[in-house]
Protein backbone atom coordinates (compact mmCIF):
# COMPACT_ATOMS: atom_id res chain seq x y z
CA UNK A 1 0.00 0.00 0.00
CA UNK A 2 1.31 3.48 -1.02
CA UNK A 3 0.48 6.59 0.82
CA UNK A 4 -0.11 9.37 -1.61
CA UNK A 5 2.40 12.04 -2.11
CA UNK A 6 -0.48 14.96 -1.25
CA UNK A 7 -1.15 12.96 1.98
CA UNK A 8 2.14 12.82 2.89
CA UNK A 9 2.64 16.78 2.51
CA UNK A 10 -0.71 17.58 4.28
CA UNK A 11 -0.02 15.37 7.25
CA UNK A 12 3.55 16.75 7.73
CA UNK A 13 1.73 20.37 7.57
CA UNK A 14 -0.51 19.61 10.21
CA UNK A 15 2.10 18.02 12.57
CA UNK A 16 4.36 21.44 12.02
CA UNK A 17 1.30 23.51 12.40
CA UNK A 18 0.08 21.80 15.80
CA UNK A 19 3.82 21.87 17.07
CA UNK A 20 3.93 25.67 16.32
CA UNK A 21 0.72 25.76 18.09
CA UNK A 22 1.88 23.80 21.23
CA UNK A 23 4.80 26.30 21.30
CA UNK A 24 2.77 29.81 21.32
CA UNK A 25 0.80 28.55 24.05
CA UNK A 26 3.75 27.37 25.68
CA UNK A 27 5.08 30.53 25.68
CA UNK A 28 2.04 32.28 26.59
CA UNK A 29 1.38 30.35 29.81
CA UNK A 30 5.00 31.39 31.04
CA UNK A 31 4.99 34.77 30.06
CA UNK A 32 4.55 35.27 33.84
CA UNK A 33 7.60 33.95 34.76
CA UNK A 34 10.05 35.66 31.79
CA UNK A 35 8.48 39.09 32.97
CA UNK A 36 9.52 38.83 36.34
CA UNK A 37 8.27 40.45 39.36
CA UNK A 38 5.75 43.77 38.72
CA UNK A 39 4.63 46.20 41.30
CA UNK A 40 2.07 49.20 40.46
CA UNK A 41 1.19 52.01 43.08
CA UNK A 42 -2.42 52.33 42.21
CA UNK A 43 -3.10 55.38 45.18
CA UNK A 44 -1.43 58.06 45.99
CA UNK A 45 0.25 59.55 43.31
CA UNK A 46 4.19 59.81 43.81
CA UNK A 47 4.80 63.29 45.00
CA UNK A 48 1.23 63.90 46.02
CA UNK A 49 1.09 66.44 48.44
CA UNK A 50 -1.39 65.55 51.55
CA UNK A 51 -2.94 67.70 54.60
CA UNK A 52 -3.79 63.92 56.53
CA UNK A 53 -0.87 62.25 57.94
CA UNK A 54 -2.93 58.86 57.90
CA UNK A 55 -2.24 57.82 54.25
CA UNK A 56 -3.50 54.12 52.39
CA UNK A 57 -0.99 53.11 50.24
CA UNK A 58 -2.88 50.49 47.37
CA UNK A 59 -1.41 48.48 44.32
CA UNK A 60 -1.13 45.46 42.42
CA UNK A 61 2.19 43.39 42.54
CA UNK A 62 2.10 40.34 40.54
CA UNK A 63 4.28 37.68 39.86
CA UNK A 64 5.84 37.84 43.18
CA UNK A 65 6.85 35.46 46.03
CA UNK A 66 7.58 38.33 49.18
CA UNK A 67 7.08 42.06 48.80
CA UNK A 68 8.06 44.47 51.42
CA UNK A 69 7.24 48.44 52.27
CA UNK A 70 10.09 50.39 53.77
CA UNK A 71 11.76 46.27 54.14
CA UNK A 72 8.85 45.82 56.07
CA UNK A 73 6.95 42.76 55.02
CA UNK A 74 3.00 43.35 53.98
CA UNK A 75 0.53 41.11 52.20
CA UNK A 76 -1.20 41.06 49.24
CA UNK A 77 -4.72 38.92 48.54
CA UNK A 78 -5.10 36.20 46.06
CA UNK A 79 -5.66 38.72 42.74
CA UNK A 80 -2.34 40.66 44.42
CA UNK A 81 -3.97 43.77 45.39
CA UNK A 82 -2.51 45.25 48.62
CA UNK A 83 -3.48 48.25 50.89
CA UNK A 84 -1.14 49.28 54.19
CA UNK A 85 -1.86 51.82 56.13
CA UNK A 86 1.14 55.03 56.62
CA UNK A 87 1.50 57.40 58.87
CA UNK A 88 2.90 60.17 57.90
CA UNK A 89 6.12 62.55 59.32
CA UNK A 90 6.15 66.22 58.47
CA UNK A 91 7.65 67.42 55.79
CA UNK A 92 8.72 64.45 52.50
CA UNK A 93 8.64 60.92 52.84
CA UNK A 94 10.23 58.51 50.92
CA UNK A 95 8.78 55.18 51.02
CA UNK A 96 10.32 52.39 48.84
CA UNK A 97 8.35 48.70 47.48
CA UNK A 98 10.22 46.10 46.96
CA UNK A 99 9.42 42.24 45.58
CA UNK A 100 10.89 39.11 45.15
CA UNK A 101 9.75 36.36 42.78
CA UNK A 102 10.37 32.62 43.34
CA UNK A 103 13.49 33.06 41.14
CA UNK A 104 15.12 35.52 43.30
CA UNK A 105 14.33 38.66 40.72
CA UNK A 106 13.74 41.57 42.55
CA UNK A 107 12.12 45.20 41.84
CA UNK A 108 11.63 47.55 43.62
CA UNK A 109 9.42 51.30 43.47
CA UNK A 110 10.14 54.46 44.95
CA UNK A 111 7.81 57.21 45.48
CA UNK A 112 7.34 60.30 48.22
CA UNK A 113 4.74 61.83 49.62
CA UNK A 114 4.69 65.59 51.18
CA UNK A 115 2.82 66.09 54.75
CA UNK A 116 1.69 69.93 54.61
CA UNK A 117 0.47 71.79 57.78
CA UNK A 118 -3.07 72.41 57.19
């Protein structure tokens, strides 16, 4: 029994084609992990200037395994939303975010906020 040339092409097309496909998705499902460790400061604004001293910080950090304010160690819920409470010293403050994924690749944010006397 002979297999037909034109068989033989389409069924080495469709092997390369679902290969290619196993690949993208592949790569898709561990884009997480090539990115790396991300933090976003949702609220306040770097450099915001504030008349409260009591002050929520709130972000997103994803891909992490530890993430620390100030290296103080806060939490983050299962979508990796966070919220920590600050209060604030006269004058600028520099606070500084900092994560750690499973892979030991860090980042870390900086921002400041201003106190004014009201």
């Amino acid at each position: 029994m002979t297999i037909h040339p034109h068989k033989k092409k389409i069924a080495w097309v469709s092997g390369f084609l679902i290969g290619i496909a196993f690949l993208g998705y592949g790569l898709f499902q561990s884009r997480n992990i090539i990115m790396g460790p991300q933090i976003s400061l949702v609220t306040p604004t770097d450099g915001s200037s504030l008349t409260n001293s009591l002050v929520t910080i709130s972000g997103k950090a994803r891909n992490i395994s530890f993430i620390s304010l100030n290296d103080r160690p806060i939490f983050v819920d299962q979508q990796g939303n966070f919220n920590e409470e600050l209060v604030l010293s006269p004058g600028y403050n520099s606070w500084t975010l900092r994560a750690k994924d499973k892979f030991g690749r860090t980042v870390s944010k900086q921002f400041g906020l201003v106190l004014r006397n009201s």
